[in-house]
N, C-alpha and C. Protein backbone atom coordinates (compact mmCIF):
# COMPACT_ATOMS: atom_id res chain seq x y z
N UNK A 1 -47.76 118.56 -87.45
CA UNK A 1 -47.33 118.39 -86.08
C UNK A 1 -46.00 117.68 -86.06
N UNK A 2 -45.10 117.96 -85.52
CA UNK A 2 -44.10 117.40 -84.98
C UNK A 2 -43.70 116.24 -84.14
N UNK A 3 -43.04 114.92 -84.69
CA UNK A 3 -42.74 114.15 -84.09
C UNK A 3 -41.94 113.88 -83.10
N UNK A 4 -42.48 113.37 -82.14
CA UNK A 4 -41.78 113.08 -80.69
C UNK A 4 -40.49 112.51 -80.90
N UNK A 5 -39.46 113.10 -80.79
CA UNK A 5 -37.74 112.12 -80.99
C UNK A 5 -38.08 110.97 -80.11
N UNK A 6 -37.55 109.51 -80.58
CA UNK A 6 -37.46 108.39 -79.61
C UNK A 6 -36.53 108.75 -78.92
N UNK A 7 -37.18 107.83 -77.24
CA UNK A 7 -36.07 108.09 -76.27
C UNK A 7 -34.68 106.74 -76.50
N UNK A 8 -33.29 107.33 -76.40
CA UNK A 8 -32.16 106.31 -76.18
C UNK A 8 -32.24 105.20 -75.69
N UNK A 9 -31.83 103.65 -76.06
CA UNK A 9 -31.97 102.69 -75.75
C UNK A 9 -30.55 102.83 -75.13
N UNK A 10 -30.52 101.88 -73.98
CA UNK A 10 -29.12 101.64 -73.38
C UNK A 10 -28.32 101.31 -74.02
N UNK A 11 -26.88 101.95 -74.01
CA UNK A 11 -26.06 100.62 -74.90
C UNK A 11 -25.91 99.06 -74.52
N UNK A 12 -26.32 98.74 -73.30
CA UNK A 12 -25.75 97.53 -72.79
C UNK A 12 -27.01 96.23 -72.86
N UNK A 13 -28.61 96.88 -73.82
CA UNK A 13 -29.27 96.43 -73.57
C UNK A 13 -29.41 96.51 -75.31
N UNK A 14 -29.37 95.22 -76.04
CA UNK A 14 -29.51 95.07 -77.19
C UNK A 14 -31.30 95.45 -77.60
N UNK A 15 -31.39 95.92 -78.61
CA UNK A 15 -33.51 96.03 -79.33
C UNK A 15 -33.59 94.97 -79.81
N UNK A 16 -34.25 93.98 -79.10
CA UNK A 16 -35.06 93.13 -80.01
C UNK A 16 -35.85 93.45 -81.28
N UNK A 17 -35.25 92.75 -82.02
CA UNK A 17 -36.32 92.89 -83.52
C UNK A 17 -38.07 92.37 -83.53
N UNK A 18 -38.73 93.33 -84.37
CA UNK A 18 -39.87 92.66 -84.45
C UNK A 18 -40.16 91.17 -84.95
N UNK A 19 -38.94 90.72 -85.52
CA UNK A 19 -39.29 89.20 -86.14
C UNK A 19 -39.27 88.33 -85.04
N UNK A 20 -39.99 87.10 -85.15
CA UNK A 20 -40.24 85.85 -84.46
C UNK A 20 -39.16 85.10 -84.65
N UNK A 21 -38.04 85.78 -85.25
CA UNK A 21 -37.16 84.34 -85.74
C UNK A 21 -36.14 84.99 -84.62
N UNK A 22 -35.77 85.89 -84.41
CA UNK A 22 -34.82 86.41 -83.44
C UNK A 22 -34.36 85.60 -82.50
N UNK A 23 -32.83 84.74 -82.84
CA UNK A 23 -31.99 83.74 -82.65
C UNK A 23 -31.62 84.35 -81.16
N UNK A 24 -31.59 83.60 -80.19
CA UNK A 24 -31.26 83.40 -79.15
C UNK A 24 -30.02 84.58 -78.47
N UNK A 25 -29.31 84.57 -79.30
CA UNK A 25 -27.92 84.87 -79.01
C UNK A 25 -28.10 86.53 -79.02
N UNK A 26 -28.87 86.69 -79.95
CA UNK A 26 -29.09 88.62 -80.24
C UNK A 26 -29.61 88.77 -78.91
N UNK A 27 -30.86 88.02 -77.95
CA UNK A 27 -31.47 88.56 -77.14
C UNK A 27 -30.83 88.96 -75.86
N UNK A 28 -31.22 90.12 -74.96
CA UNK A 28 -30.55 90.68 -74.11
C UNK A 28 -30.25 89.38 -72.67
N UNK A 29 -29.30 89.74 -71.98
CA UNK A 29 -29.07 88.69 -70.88
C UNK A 29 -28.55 89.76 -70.02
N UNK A 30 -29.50 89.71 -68.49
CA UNK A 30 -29.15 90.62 -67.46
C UNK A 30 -27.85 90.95 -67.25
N UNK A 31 -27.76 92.09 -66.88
CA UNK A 31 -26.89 92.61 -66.67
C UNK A 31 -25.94 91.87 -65.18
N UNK A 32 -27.17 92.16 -64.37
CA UNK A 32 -26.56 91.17 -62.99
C UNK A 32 -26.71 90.29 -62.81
N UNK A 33 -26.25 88.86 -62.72
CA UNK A 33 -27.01 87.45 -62.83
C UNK A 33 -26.98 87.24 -60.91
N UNK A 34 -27.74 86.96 -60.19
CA UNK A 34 -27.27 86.75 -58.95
C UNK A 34 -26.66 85.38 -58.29
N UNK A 35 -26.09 85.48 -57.57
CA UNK A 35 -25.45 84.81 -57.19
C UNK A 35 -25.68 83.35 -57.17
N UNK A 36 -25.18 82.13 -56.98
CA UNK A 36 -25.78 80.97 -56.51
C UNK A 36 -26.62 80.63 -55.40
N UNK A 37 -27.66 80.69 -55.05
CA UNK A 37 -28.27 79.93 -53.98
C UNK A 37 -27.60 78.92 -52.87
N UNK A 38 -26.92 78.99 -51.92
CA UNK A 38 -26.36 77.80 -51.13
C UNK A 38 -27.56 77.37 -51.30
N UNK A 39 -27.02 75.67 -51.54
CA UNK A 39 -27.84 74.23 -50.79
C UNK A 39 -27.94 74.17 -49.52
N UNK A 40 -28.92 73.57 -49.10
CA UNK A 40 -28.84 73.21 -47.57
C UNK A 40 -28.15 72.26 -47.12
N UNK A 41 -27.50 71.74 -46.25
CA UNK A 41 -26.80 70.80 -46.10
C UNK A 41 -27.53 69.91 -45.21
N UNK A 42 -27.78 68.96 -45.23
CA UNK A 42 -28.05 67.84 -44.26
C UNK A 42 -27.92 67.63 -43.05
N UNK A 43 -29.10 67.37 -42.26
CA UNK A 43 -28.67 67.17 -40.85
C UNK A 43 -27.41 66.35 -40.98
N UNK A 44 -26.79 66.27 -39.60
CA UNK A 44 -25.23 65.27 -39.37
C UNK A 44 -26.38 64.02 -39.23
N UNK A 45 -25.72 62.57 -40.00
CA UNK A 45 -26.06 61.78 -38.73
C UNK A 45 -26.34 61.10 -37.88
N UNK A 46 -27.50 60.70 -37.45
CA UNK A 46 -27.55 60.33 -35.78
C UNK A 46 -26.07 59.23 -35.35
N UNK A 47 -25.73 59.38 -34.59
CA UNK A 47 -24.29 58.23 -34.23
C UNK A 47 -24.75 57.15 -34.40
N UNK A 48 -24.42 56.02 -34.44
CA UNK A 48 -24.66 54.61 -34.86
C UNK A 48 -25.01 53.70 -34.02
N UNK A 49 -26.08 53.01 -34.11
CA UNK A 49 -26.59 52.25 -32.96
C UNK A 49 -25.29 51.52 -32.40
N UNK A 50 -25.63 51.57 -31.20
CA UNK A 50 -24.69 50.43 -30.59
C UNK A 50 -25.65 49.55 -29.76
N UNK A 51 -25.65 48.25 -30.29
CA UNK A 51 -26.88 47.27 -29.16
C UNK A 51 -25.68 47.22 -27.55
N UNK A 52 -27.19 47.06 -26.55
CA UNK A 52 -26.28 46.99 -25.45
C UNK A 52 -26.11 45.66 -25.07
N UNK A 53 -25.05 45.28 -24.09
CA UNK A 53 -24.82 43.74 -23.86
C UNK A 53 -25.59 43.43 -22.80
N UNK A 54 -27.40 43.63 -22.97
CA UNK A 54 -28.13 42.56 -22.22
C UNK A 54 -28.77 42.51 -23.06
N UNK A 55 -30.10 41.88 -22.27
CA UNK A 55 -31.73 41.27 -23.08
C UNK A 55 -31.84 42.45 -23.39
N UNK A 56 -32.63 42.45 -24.22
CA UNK A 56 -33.82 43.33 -24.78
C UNK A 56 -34.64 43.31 -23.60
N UNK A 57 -35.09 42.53 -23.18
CA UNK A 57 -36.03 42.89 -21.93
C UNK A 57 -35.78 43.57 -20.70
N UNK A 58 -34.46 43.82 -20.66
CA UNK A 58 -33.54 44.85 -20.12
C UNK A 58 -33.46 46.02 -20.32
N UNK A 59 -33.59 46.28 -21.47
CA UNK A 59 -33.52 47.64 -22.34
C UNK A 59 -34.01 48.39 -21.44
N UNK A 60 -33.63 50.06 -21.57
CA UNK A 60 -34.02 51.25 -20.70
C UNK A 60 -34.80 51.82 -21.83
N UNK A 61 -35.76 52.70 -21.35
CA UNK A 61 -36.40 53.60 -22.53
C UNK A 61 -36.01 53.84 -23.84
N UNK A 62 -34.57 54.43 -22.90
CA UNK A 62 -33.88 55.17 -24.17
C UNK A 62 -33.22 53.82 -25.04
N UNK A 63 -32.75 52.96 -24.13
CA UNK A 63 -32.38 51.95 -24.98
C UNK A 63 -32.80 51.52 -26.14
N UNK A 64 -34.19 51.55 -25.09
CA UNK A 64 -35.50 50.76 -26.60
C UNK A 64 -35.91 51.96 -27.68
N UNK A 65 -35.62 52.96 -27.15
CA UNK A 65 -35.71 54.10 -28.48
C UNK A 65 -34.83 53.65 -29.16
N UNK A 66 -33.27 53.74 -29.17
CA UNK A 66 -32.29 53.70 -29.56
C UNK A 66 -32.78 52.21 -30.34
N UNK A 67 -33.07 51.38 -30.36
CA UNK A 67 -33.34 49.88 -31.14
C UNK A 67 -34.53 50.26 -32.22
N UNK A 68 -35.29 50.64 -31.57
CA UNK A 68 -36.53 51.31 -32.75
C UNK A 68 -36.00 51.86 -33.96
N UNK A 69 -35.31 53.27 -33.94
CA UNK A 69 -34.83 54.24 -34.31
C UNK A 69 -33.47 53.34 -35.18
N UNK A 70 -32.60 51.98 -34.77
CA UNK A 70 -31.97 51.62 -35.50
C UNK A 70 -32.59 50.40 -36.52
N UNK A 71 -34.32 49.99 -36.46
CA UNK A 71 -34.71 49.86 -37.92
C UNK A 71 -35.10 50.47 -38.51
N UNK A 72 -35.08 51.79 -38.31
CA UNK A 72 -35.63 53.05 -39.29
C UNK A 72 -37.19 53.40 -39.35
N UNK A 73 -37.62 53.42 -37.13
CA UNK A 73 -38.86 53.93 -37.24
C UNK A 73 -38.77 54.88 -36.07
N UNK A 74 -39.74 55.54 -36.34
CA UNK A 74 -39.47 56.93 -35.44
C UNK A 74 -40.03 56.28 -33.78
N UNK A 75 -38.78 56.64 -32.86
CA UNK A 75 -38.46 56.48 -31.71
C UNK A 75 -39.40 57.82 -31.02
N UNK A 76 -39.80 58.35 -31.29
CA UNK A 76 -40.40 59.36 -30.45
C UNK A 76 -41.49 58.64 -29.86
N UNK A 77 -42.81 58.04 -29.99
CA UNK A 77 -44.07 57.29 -29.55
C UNK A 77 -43.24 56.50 -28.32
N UNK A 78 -42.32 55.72 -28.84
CA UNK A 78 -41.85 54.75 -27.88
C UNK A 78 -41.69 55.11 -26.45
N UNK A 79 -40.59 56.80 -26.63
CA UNK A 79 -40.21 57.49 -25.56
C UNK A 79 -41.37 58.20 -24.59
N UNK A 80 -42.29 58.69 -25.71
CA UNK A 80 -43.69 59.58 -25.05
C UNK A 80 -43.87 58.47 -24.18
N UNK A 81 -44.25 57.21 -24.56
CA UNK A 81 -45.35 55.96 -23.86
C UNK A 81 -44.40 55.26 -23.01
N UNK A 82 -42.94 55.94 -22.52
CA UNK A 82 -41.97 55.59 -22.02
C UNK A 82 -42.21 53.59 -22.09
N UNK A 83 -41.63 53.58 -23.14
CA UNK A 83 -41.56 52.38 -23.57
C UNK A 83 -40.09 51.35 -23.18
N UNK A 84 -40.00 50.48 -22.04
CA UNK A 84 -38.54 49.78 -21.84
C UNK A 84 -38.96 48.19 -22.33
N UNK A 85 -37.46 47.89 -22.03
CA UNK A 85 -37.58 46.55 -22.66
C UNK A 85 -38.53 45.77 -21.91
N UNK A 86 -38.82 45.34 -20.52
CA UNK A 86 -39.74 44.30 -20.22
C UNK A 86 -41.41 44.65 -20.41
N UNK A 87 -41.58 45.75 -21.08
CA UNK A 87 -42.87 46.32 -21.45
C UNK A 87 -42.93 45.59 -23.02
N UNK A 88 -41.90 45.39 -24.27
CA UNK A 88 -41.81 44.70 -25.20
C UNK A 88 -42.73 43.75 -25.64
N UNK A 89 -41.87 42.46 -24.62
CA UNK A 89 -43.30 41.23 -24.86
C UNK A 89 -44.59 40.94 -24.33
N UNK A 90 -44.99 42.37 -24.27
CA UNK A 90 -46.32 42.51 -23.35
C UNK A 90 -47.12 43.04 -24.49
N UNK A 91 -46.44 43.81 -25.14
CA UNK A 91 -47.01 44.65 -26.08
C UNK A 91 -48.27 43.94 -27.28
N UNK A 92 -49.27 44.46 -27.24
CA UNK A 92 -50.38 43.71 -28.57
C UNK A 92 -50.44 44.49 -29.64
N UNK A 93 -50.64 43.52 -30.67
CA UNK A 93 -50.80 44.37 -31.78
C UNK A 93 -51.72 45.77 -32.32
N UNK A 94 -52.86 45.48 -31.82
CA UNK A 94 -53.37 47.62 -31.77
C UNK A 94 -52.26 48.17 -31.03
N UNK A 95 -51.71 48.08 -30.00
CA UNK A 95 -50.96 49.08 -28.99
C UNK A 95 -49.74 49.57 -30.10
N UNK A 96 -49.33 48.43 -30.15
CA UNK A 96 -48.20 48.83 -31.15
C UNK A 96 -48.45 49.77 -32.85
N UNK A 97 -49.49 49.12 -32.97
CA UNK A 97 -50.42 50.15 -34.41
C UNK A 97 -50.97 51.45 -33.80
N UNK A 98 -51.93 51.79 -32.83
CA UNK A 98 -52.73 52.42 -32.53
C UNK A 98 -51.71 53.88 -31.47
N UNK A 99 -51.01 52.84 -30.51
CA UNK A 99 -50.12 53.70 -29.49
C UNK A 99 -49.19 53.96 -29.79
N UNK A 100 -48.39 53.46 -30.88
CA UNK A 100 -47.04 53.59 -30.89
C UNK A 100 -46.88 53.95 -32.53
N UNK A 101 -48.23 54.09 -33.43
CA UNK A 101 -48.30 53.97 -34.62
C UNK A 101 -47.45 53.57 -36.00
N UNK A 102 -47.38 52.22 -35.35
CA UNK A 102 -46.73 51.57 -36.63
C UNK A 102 -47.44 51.23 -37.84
N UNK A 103 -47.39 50.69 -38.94
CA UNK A 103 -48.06 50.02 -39.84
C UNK A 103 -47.85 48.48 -40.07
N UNK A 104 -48.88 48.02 -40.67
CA UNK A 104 -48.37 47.23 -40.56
C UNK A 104 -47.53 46.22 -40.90
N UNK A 105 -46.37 46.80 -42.15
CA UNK A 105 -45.20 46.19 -42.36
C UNK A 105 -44.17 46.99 -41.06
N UNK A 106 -44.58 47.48 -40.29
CA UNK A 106 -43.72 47.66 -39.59
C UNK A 106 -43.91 47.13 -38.09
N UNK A 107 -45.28 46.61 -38.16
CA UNK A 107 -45.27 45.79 -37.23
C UNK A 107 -44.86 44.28 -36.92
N UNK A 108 -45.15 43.76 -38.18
CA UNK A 108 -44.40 42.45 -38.81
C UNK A 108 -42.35 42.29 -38.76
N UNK A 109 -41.62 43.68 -38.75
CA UNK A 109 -40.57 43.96 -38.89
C UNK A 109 -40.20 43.82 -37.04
N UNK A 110 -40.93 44.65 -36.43
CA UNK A 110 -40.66 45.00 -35.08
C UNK A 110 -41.11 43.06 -34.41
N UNK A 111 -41.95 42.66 -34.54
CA UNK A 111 -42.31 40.92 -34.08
C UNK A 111 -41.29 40.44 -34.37
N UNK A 112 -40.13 40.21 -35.57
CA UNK A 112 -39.40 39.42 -35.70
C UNK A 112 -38.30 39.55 -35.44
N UNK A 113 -37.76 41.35 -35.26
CA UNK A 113 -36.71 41.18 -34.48
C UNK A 113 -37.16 41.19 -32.96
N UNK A 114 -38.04 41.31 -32.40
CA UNK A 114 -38.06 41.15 -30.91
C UNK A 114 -37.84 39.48 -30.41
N UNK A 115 -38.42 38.53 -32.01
CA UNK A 115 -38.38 37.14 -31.84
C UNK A 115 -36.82 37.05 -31.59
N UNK A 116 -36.09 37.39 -32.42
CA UNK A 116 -34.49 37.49 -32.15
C UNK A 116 -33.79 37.74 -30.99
N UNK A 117 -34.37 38.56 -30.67
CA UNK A 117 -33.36 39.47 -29.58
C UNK A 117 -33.93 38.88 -28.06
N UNK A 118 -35.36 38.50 -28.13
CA UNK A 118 -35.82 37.85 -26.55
C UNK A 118 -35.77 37.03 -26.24
């Protein structure tokens, strides 16, 4: 019986050898490499607190978001529970854990600057 001719290997696609030792460099490397992936870039951001020139117990909602949000805790709870400054030193510790969900190094953080600022 007659043997089947092998079919043509590409030229652009080197034959790996049957040996295990087959050095890196012999082995084939795609033809198309694709492109780079863009990175994502980073939100911008947020503009920079600016404290306003009254009390804290003054503060408007947004104010007191804006003070939250500049020790690096999320201002959203504050705004939901429309939170202003003379609502502050009213505030107890569950409300502030439970309603406004802080922890509690961040409730210890939020007591001592309110000690400051009132």
């Amino acid at each position: 019986a007659a043997v089947p001719a092998a079919k043509p290997v590409p030229a652009a696609v080197p034959v790996a050898s049957s040996s295990a030792a087959t050095p890196l460099a012999a082995m084939a490397v795609p033809a198309a490499v694709p492109a780079a992936v863009p990175v994502a870039q980073a939100p911008p951001a947020p503009p920079a607190y600016t404290k306003p020139s009254k009390a804290l117990k003054e503060y408007s909602v947004e104010e007191v978001a804006g003070w939250v949000a500049s020790l690096e805790m999320n201002p959203a709870p504050w705004r939901e529970n429309a939170v202003a400054g003379r609502d502050l030193e009213h505030l107890e510790d569950d409300e502030l854990k439970n309603d406004l969900g802080l922890t509690n190094l961040q409730l210890k953080k939020i007591r001592r600057e309110m000690k400051e600022l009132l």
